[in-house]
C-alpha atoms as a PDB file:
ATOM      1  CA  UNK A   1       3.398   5.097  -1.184  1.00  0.00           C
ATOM      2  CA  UNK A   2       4.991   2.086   0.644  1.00  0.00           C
ATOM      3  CA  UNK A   3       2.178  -0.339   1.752  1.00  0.00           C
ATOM      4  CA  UNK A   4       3.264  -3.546   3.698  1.00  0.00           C
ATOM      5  CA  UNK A   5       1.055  -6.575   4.010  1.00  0.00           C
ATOM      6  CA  UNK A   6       1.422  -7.999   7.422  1.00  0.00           C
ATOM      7  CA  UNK A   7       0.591 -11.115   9.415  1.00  0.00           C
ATOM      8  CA  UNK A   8      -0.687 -10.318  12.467  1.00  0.00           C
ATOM      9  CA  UNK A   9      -0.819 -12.875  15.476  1.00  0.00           C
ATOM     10  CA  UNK A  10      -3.771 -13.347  18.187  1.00  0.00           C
ATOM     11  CA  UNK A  11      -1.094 -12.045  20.536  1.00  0.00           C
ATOM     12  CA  UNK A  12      -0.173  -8.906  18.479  1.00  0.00           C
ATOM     13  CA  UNK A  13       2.836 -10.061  17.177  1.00  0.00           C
ATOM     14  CA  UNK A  14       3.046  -8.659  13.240  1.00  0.00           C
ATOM     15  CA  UNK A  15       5.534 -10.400  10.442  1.00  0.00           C
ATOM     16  CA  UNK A  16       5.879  -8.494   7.250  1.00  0.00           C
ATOM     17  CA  UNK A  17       4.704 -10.451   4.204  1.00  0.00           C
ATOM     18  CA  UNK A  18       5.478  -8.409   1.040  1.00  0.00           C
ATOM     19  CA  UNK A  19       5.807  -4.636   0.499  1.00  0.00           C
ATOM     20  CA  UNK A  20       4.791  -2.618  -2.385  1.00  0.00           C
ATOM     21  CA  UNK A  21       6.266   0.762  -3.644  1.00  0.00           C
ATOM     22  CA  UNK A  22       4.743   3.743  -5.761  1.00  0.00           C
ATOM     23  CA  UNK A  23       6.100   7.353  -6.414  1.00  0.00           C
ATOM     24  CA  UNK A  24       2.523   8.583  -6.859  1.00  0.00           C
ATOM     25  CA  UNK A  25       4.121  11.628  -9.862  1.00  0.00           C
ATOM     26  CA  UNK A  26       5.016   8.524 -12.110  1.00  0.00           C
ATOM     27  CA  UNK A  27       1.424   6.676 -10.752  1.00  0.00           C
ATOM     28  CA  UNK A  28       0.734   5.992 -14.931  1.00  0.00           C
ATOM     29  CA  UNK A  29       4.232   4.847 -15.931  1.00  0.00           C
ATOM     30  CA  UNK A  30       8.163   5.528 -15.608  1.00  0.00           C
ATOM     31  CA  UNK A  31       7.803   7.034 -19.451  1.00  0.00           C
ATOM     32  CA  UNK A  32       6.421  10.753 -17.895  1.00  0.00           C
ATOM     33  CA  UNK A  33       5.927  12.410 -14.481  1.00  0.00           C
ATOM     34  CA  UNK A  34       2.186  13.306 -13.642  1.00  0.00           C
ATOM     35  CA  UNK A  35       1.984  15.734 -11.195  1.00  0.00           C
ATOM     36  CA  UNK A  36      -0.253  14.967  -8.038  1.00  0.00           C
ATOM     37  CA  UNK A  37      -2.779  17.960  -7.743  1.00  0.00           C
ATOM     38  CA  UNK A  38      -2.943  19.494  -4.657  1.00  0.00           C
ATOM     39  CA  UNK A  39      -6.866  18.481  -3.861  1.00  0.00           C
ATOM     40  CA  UNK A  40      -9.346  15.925  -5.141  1.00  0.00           C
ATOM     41  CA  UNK A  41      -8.662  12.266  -5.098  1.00  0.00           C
ATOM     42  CA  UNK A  42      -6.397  10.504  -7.147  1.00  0.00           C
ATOM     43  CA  UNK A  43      -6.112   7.167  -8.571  1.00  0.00           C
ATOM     44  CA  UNK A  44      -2.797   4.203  -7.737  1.00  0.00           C
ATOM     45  CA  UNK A  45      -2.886   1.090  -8.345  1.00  0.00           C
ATOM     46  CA  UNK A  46       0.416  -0.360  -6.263  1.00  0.00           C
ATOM     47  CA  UNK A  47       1.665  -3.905  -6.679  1.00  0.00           C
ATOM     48  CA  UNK A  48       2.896  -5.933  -4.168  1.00  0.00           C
ATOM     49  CA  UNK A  49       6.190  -7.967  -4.800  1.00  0.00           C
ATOM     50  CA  UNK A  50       5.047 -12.040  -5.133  1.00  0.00           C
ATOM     51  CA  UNK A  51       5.210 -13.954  -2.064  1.00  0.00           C
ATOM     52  CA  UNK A  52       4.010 -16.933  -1.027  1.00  0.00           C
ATOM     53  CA  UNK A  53       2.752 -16.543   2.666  1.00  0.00           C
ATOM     54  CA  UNK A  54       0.432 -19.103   4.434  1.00  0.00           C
ATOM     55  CA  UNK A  55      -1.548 -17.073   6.999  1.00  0.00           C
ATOM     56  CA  UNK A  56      -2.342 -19.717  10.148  1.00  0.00           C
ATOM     57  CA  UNK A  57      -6.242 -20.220  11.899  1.00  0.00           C
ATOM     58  CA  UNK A  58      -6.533 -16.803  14.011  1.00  0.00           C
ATOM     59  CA  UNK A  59      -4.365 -15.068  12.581  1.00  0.00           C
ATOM     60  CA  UNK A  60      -5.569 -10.968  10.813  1.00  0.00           C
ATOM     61  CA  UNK A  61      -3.763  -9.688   7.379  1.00  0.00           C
ATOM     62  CA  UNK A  62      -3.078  -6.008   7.957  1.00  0.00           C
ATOM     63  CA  UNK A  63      -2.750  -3.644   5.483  1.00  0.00           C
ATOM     64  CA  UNK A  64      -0.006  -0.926   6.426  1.00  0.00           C
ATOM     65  CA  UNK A  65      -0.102   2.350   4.618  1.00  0.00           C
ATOM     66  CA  UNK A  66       2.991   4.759   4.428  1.00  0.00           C
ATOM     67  CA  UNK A  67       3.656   7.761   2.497  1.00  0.00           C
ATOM     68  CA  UNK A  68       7.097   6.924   2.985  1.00  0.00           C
ATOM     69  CA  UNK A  69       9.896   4.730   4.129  1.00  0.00           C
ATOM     70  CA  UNK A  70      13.412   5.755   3.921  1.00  0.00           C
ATOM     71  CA  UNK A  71      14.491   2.587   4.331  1.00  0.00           C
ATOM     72  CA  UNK A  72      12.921   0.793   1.166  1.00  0.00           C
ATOM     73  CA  UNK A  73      12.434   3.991  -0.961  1.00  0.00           C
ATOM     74  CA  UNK A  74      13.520   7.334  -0.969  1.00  0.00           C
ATOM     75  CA  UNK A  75      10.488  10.119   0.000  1.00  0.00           C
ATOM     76  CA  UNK A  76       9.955  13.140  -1.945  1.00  0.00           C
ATOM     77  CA  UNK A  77       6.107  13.788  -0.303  1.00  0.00           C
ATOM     78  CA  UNK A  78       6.018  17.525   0.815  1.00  0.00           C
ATOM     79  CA  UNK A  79       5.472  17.596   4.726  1.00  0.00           C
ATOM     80  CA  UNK A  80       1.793  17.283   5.255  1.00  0.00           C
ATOM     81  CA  UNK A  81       0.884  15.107   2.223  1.00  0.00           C
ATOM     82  CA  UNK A  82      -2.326  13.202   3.326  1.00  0.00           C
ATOM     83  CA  UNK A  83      -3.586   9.775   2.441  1.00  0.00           C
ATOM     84  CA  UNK A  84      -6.650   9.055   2.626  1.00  0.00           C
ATOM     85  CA  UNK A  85      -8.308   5.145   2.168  1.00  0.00           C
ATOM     86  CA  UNK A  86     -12.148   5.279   0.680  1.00  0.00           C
ATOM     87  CA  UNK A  87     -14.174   3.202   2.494  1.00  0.00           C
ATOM     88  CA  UNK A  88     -17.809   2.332   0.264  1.00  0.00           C
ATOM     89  CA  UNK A  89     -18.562   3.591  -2.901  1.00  0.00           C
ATOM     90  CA  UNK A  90     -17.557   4.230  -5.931  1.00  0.00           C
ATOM     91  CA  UNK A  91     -14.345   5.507  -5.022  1.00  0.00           C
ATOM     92  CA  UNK A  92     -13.794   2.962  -2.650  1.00  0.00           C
ATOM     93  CA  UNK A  93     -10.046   1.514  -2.195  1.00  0.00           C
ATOM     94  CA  UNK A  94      -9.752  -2.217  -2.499  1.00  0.00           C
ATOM     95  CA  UNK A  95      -6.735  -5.289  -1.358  1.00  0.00           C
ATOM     96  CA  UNK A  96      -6.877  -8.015  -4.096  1.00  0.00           C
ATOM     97  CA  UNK A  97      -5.338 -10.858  -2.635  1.00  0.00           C
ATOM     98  CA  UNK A  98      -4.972 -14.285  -4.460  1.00  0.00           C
ATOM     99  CA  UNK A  99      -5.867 -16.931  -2.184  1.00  0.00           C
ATOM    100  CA  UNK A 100      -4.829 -20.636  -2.658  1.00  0.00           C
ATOM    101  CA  UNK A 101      -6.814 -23.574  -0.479  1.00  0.00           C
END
């Protein structure tokens, strides 16, 4: 997984804030590989790397979600992996963001 965090203008313009990477088979730690199964959900926590970012008045924080990006990290996702985000629930997926006034 390579999410971005992104600052997104009122006129569409987007500026990357900080990216985070995670090889979902090592999802629990670099000590052993967990395979992904096939079906069912899993759980990943993925943590950005710190940045300090001040997002101005009118301005959207998008969340960008990639199952790869060969530029940042190399992919080893069979063709056809899906992602799916959780909307509601117990299962939902969730952005922590710390936020300084």
């Amino acid at each position: 997984m390579t999410p971005t965090l992104a600052d997104i203008a009122p006129d569409g313009t987007a500026k990357a804030i900080s990216r985070g990477f995670l090889n979902l088979r090592y999802r629990t730690g670099l000590a052993r590989e967990d395979a992904v199964p096939a079906a069912g959900p899993v759980r990943a926590e993925v943590l950005f790397s710190p940045q300090d970012h001040t997002v101005a008045a009118g301005h959207w924080i998008a969340l960008v979600l990639a199952g790869s990006n060969v530029a940042w990290a190399v992919p080893d996702a069979p063709a056809g992996t899906r992602t799916t985000v959780h909307h509601g629930g117990r299962r939902a997926s969730r952005l922590v963001l710390p936020v300084a006034r």
